[in-house]
PDB file of N, CA and C in Angstrom:
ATOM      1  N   UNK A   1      99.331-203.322 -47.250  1.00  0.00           N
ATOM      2  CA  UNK A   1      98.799-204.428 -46.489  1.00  0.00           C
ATOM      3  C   UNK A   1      99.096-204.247 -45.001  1.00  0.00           C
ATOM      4  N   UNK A   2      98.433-204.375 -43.882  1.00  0.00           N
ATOM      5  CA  UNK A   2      98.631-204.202 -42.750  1.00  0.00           C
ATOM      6  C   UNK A   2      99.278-205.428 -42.395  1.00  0.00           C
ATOM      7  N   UNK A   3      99.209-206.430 -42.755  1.00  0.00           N
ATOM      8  CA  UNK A   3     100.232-207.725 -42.707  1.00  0.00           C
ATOM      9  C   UNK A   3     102.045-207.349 -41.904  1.00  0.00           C
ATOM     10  N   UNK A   4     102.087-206.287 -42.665  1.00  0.00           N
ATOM     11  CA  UNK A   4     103.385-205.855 -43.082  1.00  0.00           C
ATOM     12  C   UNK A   4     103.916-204.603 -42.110  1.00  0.00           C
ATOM     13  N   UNK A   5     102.351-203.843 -40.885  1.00  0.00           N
ATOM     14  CA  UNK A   5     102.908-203.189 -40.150  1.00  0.00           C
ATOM     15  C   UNK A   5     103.070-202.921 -39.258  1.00  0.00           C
ATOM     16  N   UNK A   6     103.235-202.325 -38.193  1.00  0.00           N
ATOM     17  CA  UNK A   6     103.191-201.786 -37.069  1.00  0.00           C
ATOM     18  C   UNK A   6     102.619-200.522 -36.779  1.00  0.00           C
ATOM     19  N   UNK A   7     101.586-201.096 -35.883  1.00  0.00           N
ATOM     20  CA  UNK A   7      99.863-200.217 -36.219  1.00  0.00           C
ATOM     21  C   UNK A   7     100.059-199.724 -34.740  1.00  0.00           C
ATOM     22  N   UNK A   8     100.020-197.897 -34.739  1.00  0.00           N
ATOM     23  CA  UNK A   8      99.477-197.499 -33.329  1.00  0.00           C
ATOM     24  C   UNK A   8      98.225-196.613 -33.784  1.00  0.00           C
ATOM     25  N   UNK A   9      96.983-196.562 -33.331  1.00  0.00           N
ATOM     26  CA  UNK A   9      95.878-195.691 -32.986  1.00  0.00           C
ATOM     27  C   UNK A   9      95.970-194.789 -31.909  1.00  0.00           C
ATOM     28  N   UNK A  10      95.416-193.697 -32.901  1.00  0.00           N
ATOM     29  CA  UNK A  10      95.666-192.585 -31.960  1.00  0.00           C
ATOM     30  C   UNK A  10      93.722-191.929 -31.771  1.00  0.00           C
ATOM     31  N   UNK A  11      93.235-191.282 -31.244  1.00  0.00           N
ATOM     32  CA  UNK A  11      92.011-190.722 -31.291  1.00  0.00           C
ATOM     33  C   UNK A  11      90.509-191.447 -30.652  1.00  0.00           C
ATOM     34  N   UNK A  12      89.111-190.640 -30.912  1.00  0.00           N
ATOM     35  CA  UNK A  12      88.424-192.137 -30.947  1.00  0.00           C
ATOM     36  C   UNK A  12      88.143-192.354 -32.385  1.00  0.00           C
ATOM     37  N   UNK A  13      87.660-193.871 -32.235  1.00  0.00           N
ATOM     38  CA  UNK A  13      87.356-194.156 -33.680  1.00  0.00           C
ATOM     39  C   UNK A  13      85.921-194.675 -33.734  1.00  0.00           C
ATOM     40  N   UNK A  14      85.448-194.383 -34.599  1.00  0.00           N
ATOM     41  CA  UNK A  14      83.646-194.354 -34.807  1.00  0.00           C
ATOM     42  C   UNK A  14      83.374-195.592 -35.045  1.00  0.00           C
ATOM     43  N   UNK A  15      83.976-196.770 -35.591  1.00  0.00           N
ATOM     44  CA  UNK A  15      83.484-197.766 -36.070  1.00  0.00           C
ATOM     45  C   UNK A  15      83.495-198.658 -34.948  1.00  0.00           C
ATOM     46  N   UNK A  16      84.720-198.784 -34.347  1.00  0.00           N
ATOM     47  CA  UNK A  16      85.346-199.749 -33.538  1.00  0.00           C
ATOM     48  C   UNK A  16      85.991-199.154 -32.375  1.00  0.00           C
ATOM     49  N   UNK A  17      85.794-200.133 -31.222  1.00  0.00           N
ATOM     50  CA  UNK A  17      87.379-199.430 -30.415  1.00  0.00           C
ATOM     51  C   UNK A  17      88.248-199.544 -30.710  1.00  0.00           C
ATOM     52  N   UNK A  18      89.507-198.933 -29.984  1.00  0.00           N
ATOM     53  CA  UNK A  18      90.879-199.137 -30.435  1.00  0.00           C
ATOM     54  C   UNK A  18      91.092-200.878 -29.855  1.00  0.00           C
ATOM     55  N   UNK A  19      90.479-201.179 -29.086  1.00  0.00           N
ATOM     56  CA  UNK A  19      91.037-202.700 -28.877  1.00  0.00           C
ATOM     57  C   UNK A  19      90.380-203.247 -29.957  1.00  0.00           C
ATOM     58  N   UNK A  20      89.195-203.568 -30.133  1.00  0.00           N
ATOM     59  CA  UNK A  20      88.903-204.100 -31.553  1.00  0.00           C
ATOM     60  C   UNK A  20      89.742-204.157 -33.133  1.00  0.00           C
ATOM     61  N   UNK A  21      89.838-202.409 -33.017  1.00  0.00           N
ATOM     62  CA  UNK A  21      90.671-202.461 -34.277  1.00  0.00           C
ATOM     63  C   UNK A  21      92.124-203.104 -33.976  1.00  0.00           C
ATOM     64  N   UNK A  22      92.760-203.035 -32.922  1.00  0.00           N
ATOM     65  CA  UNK A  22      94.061-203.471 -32.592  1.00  0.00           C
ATOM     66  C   UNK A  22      94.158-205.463 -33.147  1.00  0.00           C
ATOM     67  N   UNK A  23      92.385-205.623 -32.256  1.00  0.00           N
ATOM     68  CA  UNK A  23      92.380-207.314 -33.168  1.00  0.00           C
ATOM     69  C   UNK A  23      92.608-207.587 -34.451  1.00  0.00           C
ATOM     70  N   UNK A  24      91.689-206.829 -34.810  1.00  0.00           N
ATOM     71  CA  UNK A  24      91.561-206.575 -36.403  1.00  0.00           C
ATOM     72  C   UNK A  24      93.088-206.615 -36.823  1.00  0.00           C
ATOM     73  N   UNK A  25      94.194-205.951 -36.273  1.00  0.00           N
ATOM     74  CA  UNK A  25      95.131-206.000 -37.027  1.00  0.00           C
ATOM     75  C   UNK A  25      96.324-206.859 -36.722  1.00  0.00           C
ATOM     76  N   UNK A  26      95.781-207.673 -35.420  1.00  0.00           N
ATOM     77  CA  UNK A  26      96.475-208.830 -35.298  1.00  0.00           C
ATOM     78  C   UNK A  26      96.231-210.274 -35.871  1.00  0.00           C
ATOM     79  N   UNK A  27      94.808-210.290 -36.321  1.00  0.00           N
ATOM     80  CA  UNK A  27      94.040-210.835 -36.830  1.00  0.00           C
ATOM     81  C   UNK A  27      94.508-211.228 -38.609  1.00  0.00           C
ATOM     82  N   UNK A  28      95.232-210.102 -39.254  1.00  0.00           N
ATOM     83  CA  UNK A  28      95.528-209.788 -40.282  1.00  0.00           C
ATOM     84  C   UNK A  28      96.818-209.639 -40.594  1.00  0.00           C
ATOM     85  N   UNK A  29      97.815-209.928 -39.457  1.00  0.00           N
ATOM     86  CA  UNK A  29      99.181-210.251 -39.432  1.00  0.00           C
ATOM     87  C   UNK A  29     100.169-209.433 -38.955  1.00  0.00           C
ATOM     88  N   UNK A  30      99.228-208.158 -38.899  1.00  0.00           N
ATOM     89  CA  UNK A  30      99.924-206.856 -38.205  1.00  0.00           C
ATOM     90  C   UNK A  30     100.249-206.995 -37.000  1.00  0.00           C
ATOM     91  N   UNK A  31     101.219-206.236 -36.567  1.00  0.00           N
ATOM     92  CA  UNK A  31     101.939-205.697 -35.121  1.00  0.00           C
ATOM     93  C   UNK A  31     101.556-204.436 -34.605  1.00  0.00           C
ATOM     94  N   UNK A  32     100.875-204.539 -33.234  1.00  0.00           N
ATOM     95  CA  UNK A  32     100.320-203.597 -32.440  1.00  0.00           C
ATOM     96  C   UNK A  32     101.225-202.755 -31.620  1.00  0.00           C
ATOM     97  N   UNK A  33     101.178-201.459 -31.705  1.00  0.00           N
ATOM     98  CA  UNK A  33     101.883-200.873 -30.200  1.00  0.00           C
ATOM     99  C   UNK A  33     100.967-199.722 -29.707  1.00  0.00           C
ATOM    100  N   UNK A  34     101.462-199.321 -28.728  1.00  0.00           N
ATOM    101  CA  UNK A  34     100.451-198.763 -28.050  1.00  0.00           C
ATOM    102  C   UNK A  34     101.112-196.982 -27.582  1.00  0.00           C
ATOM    103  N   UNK A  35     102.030-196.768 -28.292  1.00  0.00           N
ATOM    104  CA  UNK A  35     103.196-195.709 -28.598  1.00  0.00           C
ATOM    105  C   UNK A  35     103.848-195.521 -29.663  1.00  0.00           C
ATOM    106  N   UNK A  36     103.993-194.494 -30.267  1.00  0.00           N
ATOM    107  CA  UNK A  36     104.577-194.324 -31.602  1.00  0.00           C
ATOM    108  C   UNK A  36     105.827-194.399 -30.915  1.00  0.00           C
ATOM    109  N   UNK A  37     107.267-194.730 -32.019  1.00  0.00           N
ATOM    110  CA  UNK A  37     108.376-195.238 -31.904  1.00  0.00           C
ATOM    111  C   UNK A  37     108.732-195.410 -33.253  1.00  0.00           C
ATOM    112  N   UNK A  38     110.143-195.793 -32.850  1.00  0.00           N
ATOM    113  CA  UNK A  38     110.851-195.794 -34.256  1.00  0.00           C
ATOM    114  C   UNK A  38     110.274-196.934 -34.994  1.00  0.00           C
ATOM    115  N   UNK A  39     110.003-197.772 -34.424  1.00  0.00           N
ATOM    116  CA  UNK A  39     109.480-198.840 -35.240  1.00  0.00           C
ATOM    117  C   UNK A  39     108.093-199.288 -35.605  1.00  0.00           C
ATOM    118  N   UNK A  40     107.159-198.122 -35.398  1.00  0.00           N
ATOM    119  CA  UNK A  40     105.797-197.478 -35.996  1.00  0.00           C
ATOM    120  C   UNK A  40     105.676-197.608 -37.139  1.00  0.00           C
ATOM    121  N   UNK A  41     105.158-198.180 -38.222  1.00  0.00           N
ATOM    122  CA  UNK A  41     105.053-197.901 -39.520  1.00  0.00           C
ATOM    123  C   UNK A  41     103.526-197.198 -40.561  1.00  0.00           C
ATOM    124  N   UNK A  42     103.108-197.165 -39.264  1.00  0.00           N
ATOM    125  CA  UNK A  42     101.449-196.685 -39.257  1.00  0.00           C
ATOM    126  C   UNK A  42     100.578-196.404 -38.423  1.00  0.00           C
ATOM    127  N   UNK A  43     100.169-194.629 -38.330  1.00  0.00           N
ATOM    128  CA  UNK A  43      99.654-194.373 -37.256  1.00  0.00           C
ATOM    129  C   UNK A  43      97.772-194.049 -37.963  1.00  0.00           C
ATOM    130  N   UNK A  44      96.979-194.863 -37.093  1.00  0.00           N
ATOM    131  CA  UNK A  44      95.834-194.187 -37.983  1.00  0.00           C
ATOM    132  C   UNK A  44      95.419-193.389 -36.796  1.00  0.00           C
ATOM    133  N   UNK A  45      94.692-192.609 -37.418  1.00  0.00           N
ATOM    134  CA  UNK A  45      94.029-191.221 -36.601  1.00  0.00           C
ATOM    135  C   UNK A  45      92.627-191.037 -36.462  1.00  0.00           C
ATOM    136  N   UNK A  46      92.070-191.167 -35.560  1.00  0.00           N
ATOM    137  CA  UNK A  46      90.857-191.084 -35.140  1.00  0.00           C
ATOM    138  C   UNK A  46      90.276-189.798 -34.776  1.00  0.00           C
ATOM    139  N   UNK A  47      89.242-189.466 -34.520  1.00  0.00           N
ATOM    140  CA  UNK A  47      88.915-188.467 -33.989  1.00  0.00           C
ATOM    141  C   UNK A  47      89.242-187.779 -32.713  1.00  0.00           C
ATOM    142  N   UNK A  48      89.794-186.228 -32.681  1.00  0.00           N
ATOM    143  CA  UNK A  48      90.226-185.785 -31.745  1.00  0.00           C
ATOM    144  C   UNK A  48      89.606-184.857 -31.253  1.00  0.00           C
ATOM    145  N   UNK A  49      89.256-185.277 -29.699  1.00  0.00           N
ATOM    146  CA  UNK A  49      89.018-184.179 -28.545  1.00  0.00           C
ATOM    147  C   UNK A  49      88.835-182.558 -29.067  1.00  0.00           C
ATOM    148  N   UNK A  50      88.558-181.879 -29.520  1.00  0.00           N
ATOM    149  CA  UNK A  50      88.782-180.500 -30.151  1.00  0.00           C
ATOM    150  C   UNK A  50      88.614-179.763 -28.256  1.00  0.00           C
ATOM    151  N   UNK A  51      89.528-179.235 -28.399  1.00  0.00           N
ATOM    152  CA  UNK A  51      89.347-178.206 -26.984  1.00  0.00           C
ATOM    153  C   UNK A  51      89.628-176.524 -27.966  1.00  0.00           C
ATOM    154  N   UNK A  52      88.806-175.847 -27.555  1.00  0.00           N
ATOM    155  CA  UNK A  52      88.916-174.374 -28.036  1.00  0.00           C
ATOM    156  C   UNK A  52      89.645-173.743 -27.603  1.00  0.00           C
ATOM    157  N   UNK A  53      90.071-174.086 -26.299  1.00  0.00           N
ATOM    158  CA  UNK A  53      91.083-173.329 -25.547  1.00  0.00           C
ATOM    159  C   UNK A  53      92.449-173.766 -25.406  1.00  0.00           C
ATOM    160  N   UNK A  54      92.901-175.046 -26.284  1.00  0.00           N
ATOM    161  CA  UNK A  54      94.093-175.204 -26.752  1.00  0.00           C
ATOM    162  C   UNK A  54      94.557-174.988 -27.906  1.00  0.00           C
ATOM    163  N   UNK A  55      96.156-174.344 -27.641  1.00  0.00           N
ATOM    164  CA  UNK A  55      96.235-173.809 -29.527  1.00  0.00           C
ATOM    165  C   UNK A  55      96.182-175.363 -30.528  1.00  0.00           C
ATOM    166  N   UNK A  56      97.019-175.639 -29.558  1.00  0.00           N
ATOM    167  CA  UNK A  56      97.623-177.868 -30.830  1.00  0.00           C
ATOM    168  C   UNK A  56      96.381-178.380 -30.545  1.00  0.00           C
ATOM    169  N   UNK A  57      95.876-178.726 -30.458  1.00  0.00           N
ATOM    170  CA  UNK A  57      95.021-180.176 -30.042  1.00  0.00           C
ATOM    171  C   UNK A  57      95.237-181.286 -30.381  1.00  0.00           C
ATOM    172  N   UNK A  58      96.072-181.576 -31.282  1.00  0.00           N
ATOM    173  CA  UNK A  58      97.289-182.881 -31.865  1.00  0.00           C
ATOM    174  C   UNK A  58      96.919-183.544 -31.179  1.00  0.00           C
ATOM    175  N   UNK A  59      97.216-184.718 -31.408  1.00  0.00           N
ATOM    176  CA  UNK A  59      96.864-185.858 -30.006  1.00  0.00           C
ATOM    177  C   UNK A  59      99.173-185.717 -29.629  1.00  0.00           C
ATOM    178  N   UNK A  60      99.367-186.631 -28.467  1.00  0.00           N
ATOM    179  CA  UNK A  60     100.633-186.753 -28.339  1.00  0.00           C
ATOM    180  C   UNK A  60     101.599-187.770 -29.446  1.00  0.00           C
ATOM    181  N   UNK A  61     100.701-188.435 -29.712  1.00  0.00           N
ATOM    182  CA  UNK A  61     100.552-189.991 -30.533  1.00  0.00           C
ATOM    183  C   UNK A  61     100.928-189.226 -31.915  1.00  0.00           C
ATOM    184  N   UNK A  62     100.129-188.235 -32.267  1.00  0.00           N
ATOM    185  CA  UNK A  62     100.583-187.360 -33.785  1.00  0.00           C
ATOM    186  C   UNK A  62     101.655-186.403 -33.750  1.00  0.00           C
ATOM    187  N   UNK A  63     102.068-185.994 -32.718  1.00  0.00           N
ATOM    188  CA  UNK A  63     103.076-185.162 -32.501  1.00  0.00           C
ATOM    189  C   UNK A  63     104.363-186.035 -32.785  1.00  0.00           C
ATOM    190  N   UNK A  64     104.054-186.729 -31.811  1.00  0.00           N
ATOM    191  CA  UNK A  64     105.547-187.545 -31.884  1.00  0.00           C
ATOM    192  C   UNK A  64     105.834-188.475 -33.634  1.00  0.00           C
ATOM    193  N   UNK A  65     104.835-188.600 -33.931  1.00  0.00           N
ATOM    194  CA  UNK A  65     104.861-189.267 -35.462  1.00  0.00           C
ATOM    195  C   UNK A  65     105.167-188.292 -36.582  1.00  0.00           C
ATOM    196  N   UNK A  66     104.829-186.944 -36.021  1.00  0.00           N
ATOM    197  CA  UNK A  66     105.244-186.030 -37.557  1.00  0.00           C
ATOM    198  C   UNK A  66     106.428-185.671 -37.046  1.00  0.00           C
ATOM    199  N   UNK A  67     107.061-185.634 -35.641  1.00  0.00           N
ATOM    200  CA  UNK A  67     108.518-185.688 -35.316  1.00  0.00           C
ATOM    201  C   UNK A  67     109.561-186.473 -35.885  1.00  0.00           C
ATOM    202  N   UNK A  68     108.824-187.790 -35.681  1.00  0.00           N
ATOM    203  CA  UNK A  68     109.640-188.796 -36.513  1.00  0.00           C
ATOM    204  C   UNK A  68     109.855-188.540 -38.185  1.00  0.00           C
ATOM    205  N   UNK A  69     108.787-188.423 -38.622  1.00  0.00           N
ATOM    206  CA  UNK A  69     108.651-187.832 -39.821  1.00  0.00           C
ATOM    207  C   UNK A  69     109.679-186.825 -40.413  1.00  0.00           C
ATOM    208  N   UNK A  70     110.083-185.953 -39.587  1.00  0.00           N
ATOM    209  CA  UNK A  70     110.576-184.929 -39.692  1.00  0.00           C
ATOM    210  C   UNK A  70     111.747-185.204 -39.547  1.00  0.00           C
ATOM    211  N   UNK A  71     112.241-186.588 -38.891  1.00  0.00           N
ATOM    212  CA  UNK A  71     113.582-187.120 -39.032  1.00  0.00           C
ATOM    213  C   UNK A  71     113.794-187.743 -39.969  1.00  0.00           C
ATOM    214  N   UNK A  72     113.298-188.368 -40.689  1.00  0.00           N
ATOM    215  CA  UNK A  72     113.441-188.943 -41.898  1.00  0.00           C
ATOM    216  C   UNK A  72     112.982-190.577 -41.877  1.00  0.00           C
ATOM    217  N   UNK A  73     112.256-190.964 -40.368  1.00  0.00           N
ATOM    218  CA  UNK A  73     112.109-192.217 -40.232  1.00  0.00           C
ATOM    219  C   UNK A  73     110.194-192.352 -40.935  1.00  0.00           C
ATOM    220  N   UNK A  74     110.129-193.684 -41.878  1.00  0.00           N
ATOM    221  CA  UNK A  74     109.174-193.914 -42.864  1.00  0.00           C
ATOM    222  C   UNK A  74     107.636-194.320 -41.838  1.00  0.00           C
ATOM    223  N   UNK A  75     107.035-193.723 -42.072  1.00  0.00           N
ATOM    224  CA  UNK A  75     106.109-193.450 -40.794  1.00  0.00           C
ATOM    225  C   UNK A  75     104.163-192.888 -41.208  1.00  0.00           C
ATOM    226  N   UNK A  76     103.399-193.602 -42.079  1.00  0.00           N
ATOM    227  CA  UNK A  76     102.839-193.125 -42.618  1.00  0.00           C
ATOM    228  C   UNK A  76     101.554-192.876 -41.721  1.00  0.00           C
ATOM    229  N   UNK A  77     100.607-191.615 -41.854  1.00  0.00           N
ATOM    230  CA  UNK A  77      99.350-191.801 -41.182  1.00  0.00           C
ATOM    231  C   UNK A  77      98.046-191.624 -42.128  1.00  0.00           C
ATOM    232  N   UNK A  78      97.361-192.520 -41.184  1.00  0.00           N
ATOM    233  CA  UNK A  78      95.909-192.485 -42.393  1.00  0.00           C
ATOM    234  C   UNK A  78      94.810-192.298 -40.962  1.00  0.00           C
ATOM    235  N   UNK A  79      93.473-192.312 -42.558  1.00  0.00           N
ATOM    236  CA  UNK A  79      92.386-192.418 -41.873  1.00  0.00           C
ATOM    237  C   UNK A  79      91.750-193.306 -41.067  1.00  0.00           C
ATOM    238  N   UNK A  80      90.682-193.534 -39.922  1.00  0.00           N
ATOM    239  CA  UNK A  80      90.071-194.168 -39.789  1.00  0.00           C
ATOM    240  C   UNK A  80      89.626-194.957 -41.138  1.00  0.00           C
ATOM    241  N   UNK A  81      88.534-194.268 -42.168  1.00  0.00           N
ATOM    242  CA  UNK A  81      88.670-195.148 -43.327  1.00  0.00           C
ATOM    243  C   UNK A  81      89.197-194.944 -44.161  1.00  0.00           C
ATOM    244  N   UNK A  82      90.133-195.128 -44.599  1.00  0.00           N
ATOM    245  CA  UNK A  82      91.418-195.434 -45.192  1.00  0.00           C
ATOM    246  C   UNK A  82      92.159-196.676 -44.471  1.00  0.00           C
ATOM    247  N   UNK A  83      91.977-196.837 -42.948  1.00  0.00           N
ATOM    248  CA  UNK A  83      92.191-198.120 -42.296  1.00  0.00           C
ATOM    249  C   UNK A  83      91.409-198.986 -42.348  1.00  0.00           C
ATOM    250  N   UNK A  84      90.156-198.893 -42.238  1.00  0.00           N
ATOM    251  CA  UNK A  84      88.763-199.930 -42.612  1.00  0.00           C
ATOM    252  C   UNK A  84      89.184-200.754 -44.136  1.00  0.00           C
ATOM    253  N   UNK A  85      89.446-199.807 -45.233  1.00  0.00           N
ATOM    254  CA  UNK A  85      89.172-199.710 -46.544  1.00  0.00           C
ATOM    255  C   UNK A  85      90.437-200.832 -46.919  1.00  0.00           C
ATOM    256  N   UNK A  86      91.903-200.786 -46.422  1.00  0.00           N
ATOM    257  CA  UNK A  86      92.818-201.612 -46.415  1.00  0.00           C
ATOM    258  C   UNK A  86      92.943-203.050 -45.766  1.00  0.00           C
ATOM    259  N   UNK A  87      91.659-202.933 -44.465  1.00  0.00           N
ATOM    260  CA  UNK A  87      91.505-204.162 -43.952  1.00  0.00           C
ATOM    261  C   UNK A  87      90.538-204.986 -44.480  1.00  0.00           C
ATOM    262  N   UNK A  88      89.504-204.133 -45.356  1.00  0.00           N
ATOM    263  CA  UNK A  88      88.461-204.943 -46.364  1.00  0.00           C
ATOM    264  C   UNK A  88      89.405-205.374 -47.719  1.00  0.00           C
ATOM    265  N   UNK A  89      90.432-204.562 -47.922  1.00  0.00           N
ATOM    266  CA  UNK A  89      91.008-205.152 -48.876  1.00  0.00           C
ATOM    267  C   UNK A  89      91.757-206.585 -48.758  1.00  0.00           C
ATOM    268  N   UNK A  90      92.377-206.088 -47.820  1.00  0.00           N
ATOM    269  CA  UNK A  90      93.370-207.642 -47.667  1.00  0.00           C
ATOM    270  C   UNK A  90      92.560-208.690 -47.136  1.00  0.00           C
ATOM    271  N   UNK A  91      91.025-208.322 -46.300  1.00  0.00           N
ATOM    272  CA  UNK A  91      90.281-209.717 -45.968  1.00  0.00           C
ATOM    273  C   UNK A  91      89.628-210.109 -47.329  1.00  0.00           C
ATOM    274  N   UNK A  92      89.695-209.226 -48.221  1.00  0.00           N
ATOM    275  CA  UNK A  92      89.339-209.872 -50.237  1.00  0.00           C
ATOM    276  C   UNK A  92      90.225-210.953 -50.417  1.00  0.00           C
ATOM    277  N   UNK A  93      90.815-210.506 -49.980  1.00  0.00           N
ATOM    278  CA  UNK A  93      92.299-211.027 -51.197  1.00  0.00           C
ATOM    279  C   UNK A  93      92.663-212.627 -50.286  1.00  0.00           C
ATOM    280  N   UNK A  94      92.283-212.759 -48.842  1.00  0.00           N
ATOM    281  CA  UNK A  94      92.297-213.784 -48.008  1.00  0.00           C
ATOM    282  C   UNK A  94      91.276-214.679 -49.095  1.00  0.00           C
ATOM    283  N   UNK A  95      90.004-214.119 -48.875  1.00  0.00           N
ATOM    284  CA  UNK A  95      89.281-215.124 -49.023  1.00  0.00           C
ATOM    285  C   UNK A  95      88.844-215.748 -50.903  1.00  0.00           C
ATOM    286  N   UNK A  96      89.815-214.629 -51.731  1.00  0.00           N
ATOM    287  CA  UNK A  96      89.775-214.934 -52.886  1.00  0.00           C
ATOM    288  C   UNK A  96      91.009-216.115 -53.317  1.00  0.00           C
ATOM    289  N   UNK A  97      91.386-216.445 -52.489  1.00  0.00           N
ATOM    290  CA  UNK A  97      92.917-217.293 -52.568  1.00  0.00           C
ATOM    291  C   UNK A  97      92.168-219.282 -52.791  1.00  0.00           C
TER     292      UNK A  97
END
């Protein structure tokens, strides 16, 4: 449930902007930041810039999250939809109540 996280976007995203989706997840009870950090609990990933002439093309936003990762702090990343798909879920479950 996004209720429950702390949402940074990283990339662009096809559906929405990142301010939109950022509503979307304030909208739905979630906490926005605008930097991954220890207290990130979900980074979704959008589409990235591809440059040919860089080896990473990572965004900075994914770097620093599989860092964290790599420390052992709980830090999950998803899709654009895989983020859509969780926010249609929990607006179900709103309006089935």
């Amino acid at each position: 449930m996004i209720s429950s996280e702390t949402v940074v976007f990283t990339g662009r995203l096809a559906s929405m902007t990142q301010k939109q989706a950022q509503s979307l997840v304030r909208s739905l009870g979630g906490q926005v930041q605008y930097s991954v950090s220890k207290r990130t609990t979900l980074l979704v990933i959008g589409r990235s810039n591809l440059d040919l002439f860089v080896p990473d093309s990572r965004s900075l936003k994914l770097k620093h999250a599989e860092e964290f990762q790599d420390r052992g702090i709980q830090l999950k990343k998803i899709t654009e939809d895989e983020f859509i798909r969780l926010a249609i879920t929990q607006l179900q479950s709103k309006i089935n109540r």
